[in-house]
PDB file of N, CA and C in Angstrom:
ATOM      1  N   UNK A   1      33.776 -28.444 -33.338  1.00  0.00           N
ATOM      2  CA  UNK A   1      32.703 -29.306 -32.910  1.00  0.00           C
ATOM      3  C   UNK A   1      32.858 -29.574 -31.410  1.00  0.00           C
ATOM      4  N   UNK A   2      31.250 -29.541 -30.801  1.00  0.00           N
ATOM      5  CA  UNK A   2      31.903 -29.988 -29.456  1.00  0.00           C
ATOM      6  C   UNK A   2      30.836 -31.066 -28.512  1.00  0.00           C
ATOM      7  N   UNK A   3      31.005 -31.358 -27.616  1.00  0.00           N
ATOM      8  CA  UNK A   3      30.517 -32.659 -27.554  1.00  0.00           C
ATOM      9  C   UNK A   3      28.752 -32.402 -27.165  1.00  0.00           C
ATOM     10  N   UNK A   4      27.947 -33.613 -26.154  1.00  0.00           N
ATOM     11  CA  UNK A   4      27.226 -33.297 -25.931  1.00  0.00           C
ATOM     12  C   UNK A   4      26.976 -32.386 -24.325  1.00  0.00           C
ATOM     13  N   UNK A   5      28.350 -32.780 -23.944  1.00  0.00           N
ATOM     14  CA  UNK A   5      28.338 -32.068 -22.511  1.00  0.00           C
ATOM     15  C   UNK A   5      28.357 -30.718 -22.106  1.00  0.00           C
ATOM     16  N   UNK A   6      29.444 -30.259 -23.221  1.00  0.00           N
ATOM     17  CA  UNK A   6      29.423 -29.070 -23.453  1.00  0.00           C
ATOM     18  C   UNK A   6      28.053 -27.787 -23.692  1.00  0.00           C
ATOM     19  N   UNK A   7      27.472 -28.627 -25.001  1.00  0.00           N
ATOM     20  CA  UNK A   7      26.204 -28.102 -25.515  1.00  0.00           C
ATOM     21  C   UNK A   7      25.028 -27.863 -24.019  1.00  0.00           C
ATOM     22  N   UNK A   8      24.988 -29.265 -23.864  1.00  0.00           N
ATOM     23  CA  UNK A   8      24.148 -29.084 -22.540  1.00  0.00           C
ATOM     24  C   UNK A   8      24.163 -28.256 -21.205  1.00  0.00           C
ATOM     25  N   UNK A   9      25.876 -28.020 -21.298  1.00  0.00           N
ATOM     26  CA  UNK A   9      25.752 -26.748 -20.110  1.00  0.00           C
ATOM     27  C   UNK A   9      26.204 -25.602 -20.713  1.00  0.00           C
ATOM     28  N   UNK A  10      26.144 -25.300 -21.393  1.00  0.00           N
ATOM     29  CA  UNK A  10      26.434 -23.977 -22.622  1.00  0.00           C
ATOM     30  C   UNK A  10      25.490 -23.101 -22.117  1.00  0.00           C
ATOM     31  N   UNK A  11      25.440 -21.827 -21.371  1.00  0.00           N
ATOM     32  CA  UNK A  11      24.762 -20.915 -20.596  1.00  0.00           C
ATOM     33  C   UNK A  11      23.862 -20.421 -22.004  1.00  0.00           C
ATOM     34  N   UNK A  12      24.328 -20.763 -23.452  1.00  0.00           N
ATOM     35  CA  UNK A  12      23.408 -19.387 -24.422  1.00  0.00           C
ATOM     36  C   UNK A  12      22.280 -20.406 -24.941  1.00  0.00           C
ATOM     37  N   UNK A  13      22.624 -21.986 -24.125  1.00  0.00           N
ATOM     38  CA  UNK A  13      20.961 -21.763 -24.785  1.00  0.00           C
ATOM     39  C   UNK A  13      20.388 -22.322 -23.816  1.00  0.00           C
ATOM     40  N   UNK A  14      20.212 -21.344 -22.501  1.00  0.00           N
ATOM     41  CA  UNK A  14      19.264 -21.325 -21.598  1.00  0.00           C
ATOM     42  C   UNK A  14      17.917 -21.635 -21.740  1.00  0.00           C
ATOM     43  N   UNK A  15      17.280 -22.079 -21.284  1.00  0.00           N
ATOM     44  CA  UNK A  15      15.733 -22.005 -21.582  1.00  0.00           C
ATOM     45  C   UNK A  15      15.056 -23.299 -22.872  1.00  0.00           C
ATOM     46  N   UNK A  16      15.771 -23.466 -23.576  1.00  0.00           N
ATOM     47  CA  UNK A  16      16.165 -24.085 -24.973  1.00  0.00           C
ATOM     48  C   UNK A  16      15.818 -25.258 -24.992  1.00  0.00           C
ATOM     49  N   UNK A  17      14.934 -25.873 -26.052  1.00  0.00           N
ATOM     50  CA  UNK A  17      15.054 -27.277 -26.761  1.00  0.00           C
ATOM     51  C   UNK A  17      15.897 -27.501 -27.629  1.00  0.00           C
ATOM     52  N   UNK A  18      17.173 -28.227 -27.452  1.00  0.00           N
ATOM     53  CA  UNK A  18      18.065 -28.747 -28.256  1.00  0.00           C
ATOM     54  C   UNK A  18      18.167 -29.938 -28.806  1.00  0.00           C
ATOM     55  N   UNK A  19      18.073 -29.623 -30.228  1.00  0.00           N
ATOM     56  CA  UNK A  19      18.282 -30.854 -30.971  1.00  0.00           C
ATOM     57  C   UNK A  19      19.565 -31.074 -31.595  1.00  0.00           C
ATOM     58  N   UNK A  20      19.885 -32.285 -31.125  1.00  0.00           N
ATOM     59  CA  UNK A  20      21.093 -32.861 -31.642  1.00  0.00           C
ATOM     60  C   UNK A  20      20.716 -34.017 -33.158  1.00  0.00           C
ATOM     61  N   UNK A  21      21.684 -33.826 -34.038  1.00  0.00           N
ATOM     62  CA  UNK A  21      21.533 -34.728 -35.371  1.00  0.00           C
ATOM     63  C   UNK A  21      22.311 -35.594 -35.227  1.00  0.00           C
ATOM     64  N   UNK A  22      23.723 -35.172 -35.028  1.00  0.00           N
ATOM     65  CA  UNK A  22      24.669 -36.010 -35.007  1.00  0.00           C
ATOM     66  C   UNK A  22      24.284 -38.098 -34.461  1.00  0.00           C
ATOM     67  N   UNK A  23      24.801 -38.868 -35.230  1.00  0.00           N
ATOM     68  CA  UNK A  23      24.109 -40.030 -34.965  1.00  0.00           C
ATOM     69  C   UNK A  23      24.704 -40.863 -33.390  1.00  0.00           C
ATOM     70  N   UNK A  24      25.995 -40.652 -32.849  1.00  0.00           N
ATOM     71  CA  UNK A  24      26.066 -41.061 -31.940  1.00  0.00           C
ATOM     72  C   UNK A  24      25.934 -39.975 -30.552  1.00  0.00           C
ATOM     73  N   UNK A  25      24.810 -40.100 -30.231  1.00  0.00           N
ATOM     74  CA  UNK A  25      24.827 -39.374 -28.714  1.00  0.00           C
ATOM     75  C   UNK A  25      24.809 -40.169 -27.864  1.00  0.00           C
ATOM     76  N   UNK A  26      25.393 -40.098 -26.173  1.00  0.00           N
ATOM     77  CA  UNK A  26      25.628 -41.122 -25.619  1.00  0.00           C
ATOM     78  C   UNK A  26      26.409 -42.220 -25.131  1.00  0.00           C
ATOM     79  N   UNK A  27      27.198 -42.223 -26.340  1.00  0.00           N
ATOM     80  CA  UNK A  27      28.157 -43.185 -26.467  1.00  0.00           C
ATOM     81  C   UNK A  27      29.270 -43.090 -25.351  1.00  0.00           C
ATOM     82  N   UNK A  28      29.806 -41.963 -25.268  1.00  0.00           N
ATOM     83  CA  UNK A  28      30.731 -41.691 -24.627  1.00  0.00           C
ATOM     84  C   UNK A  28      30.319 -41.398 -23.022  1.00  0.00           C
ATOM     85  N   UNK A  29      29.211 -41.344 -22.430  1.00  0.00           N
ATOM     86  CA  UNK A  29      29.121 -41.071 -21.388  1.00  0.00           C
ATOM     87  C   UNK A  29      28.937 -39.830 -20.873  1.00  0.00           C
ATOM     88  N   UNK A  30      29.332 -39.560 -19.456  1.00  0.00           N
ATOM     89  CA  UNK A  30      29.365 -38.333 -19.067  1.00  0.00           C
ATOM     90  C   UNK A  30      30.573 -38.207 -17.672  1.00  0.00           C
ATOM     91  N   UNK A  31      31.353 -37.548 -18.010  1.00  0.00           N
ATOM     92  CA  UNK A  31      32.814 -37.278 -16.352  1.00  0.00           C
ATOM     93  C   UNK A  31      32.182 -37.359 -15.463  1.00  0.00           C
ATOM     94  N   UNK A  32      32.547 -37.272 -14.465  1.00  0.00           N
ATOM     95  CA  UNK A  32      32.621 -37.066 -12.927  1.00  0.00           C
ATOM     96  C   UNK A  32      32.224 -35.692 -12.980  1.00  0.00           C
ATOM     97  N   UNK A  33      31.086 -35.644 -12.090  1.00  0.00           N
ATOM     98  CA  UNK A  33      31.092 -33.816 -11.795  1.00  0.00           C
ATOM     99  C   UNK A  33      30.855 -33.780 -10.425  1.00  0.00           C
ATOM    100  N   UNK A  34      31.003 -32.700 -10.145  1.00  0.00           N
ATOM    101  CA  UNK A  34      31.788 -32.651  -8.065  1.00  0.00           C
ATOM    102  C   UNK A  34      30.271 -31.910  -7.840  1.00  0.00           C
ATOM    103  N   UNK A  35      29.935 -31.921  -6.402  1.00  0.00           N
ATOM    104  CA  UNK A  35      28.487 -32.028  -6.000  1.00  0.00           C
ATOM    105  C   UNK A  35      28.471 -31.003  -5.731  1.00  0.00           C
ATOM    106  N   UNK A  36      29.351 -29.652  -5.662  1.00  0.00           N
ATOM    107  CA  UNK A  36      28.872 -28.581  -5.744  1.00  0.00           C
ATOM    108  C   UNK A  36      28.917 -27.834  -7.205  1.00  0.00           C
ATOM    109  N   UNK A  37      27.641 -27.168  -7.289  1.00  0.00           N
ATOM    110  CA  UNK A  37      27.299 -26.690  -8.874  1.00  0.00           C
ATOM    111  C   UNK A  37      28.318 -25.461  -8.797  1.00  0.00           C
ATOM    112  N   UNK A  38      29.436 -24.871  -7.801  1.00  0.00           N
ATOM    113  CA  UNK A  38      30.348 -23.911  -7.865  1.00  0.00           C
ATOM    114  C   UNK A  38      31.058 -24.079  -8.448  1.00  0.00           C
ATOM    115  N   UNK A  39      31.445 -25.633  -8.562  1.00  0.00           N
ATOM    116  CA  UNK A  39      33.028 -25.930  -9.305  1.00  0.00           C
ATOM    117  C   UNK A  39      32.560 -26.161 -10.963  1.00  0.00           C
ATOM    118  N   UNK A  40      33.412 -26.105 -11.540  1.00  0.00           N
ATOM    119  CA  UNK A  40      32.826 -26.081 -13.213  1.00  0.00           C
ATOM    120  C   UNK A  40      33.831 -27.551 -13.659  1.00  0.00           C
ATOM    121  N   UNK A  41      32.864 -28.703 -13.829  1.00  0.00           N
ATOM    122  CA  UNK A  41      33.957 -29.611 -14.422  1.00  0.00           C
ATOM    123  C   UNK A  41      34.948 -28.690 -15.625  1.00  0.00           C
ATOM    124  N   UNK A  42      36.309 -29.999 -15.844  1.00  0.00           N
ATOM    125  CA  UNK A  42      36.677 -29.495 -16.965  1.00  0.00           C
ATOM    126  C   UNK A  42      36.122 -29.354 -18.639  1.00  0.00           C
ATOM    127  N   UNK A  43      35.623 -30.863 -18.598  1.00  0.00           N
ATOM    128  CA  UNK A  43      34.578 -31.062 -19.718  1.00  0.00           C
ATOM    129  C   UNK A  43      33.525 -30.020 -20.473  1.00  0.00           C
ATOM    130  N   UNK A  44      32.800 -29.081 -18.916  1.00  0.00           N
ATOM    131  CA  UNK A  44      31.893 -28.532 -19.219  1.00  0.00           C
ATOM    132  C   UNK A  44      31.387 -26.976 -19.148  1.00  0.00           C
ATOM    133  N   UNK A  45      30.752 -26.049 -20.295  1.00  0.00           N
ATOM    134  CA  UNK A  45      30.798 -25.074 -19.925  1.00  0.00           C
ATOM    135  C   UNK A  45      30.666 -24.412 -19.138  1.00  0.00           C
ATOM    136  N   UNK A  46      29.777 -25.033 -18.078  1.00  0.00           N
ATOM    137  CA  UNK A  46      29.209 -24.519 -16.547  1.00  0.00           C
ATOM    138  C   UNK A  46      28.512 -25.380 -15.810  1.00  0.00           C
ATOM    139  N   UNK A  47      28.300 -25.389 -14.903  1.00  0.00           N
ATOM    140  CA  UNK A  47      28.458 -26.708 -13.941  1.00  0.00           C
ATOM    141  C   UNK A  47      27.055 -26.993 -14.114  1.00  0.00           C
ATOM    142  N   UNK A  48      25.801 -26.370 -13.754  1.00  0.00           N
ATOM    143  CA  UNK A  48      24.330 -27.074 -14.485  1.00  0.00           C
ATOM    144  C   UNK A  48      23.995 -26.935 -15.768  1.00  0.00           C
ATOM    145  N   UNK A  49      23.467 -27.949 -15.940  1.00  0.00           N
ATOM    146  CA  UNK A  49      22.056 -27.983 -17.388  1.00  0.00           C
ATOM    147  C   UNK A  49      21.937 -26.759 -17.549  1.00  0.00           C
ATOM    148  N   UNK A  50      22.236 -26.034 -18.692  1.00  0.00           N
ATOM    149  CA  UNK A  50      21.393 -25.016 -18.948  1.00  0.00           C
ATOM    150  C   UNK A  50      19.970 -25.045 -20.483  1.00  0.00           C
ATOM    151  N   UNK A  51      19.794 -26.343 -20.164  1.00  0.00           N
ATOM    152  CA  UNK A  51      18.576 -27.062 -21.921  1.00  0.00           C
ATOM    153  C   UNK A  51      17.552 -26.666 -21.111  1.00  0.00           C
ATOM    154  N   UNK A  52      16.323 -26.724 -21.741  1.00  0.00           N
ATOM    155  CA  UNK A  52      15.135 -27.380 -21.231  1.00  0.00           C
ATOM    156  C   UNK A  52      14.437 -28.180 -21.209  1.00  0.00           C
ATOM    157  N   UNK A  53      14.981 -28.972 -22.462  1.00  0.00           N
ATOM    158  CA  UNK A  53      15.072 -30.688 -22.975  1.00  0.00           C
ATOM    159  C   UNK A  53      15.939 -31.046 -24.020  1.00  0.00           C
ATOM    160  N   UNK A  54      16.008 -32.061 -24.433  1.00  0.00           N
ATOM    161  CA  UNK A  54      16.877 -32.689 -25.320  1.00  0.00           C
ATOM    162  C   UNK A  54      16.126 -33.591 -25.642  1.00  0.00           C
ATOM    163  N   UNK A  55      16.380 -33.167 -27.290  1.00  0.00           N
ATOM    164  CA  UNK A  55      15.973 -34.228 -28.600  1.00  0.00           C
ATOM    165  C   UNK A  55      16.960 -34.694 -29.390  1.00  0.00           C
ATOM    166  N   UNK A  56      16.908 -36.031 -29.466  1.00  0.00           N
ATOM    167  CA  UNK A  56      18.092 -36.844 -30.585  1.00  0.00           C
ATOM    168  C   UNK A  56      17.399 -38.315 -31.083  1.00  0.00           C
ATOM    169  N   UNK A  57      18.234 -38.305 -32.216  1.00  0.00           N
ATOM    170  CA  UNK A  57      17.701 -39.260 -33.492  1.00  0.00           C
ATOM    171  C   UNK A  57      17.857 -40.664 -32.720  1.00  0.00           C
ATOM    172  N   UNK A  58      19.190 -40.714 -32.368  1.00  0.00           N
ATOM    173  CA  UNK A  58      19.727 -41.866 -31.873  1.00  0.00           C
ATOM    174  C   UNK A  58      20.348 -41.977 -30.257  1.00  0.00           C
ATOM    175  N   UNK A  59      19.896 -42.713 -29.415  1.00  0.00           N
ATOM    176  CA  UNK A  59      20.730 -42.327 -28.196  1.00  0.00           C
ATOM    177  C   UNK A  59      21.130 -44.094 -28.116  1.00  0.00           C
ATOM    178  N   UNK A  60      22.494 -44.067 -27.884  1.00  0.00           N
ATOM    179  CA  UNK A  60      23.109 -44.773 -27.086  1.00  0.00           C
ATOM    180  C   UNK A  60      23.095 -45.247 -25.218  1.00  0.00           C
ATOM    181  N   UNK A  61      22.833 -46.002 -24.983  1.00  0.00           N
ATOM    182  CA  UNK A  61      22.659 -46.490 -23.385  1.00  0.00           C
ATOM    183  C   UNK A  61      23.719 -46.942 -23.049  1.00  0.00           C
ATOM    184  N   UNK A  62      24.872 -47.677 -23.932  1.00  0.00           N
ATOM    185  CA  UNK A  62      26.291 -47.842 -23.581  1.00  0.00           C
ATOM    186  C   UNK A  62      26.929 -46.872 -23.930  1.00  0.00           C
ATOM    187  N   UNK A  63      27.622 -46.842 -22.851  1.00  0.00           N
ATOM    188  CA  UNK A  63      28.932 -45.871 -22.709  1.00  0.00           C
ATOM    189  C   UNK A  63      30.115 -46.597 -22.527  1.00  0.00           C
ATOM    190  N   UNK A  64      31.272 -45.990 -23.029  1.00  0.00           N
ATOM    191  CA  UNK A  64      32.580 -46.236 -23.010  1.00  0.00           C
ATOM    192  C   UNK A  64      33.379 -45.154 -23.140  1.00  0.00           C
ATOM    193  N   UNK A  65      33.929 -44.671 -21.939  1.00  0.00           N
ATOM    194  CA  UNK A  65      35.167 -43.420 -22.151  1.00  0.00           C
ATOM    195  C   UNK A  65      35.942 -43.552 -20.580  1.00  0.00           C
ATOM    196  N   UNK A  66      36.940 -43.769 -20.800  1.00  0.00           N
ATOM    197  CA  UNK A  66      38.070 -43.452 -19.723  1.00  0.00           C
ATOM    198  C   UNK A  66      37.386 -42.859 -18.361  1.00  0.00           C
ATOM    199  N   UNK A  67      37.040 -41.338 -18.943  1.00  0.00           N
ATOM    200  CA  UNK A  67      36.785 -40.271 -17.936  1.00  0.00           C
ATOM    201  C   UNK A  67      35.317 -40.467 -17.535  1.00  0.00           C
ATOM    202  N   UNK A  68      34.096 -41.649 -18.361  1.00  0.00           N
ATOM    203  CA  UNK A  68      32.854 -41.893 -18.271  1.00  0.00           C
ATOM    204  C   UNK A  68      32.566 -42.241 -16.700  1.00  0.00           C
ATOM    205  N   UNK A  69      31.466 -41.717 -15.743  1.00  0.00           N
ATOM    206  CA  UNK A  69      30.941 -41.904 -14.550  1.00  0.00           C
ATOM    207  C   UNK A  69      29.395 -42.447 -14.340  1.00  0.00           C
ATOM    208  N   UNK A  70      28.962 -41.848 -15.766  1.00  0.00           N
ATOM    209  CA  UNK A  70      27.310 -42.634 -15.636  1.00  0.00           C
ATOM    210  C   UNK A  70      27.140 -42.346 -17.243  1.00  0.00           C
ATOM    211  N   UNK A  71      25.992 -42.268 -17.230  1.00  0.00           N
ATOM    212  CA  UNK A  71      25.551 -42.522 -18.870  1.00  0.00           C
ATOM    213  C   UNK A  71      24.962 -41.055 -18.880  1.00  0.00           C
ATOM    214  N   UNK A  72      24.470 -40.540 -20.251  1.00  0.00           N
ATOM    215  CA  UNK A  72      23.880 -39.313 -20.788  1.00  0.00           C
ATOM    216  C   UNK A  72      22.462 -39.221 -19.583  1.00  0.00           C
ATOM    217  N   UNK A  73      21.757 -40.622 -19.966  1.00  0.00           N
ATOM    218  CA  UNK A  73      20.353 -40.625 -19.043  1.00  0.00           C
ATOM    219  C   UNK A  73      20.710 -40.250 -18.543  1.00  0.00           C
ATOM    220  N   UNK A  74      21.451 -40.807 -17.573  1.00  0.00           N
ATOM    221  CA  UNK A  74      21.620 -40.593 -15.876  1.00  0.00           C
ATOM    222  C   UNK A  74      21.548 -39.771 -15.451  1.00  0.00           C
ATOM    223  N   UNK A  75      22.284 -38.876 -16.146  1.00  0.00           N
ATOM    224  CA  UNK A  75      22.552 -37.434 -15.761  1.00  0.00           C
ATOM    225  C   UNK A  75      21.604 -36.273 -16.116  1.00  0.00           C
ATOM    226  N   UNK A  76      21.157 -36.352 -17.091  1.00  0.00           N
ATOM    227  CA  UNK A  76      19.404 -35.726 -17.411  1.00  0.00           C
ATOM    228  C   UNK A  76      18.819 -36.285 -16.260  1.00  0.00           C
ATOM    229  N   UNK A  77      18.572 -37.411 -16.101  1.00  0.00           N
ATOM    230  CA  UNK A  77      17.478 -38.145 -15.435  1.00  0.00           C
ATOM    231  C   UNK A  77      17.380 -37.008 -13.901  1.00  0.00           C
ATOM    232  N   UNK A  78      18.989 -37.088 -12.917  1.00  0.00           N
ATOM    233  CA  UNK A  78      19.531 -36.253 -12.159  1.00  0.00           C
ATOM    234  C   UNK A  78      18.804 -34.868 -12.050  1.00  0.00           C
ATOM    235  N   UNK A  79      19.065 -34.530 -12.936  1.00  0.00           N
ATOM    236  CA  UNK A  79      18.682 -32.770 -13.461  1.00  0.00           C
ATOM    237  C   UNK A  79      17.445 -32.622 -13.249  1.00  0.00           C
ATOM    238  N   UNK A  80      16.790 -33.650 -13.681  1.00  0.00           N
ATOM    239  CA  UNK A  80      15.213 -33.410 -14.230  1.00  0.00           C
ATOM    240  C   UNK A  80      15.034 -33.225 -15.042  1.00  0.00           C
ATOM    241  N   UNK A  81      16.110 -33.045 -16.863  1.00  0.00           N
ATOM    242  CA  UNK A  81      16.110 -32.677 -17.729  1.00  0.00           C
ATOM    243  C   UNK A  81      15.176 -33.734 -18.615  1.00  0.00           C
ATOM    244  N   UNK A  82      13.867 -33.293 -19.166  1.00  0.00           N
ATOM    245  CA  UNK A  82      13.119 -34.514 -20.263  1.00  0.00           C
ATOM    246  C   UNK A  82      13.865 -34.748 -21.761  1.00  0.00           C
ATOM    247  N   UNK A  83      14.244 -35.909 -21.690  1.00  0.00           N
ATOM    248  CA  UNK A  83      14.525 -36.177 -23.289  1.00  0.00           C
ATOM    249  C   UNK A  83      13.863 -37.031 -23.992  1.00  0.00           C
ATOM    250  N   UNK A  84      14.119 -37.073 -25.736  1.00  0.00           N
ATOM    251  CA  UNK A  84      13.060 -37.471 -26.691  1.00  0.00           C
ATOM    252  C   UNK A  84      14.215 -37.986 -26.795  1.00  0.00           C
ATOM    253  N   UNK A  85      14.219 -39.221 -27.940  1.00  0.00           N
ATOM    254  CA  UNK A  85      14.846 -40.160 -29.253  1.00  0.00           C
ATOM    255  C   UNK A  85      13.769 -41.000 -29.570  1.00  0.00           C
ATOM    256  N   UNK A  86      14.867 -41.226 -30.971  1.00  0.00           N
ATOM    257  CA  UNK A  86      13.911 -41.967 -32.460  1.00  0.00           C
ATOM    258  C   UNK A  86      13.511 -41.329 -33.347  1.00  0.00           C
TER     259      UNK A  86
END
């Protein structure tokens, strides 16, 4: 299983509307990622978005994780990535 950060920069589903089921998305936040899209956080498969939106049942607006820097929004929001919940 792997998280939502991962999924979201996961190069194979380029182009892609991804839906997530799982009930907590969000929760955990999102790392630090360095301002050039060259470096590949550790967290993540590749340094941009590769969705074309994101759909989930439930999203969380609090975050709590150690390594957390902003929230799920935030970081879509950033991208330009559109997301659904509910």
């Amino acid at each position: 299983m792997v998280g939502y950060t991962e999924s979201l920069t996961d190069p194979s589903y380029e182009g892609q509307i991804l839906v997530l089921t799982y009930p907590l998305i969000g929760n955990y936040g999102v790392p630090e990622r360095p301002a050039s899209l060259d470096t590949r956080p550790a967290q993540f498969e590749s340094s941009p978005i590769h969705v074309l939106a994101l759909v989930v049942g439930y999203y969380s607006e609090d975050f709590s994780h150690f390594l957390a820097n902003s929230s799920l929004g935030a970081w879509l929001k950033e991208n330009g990535i559109p997301a659904l919940f509910g």
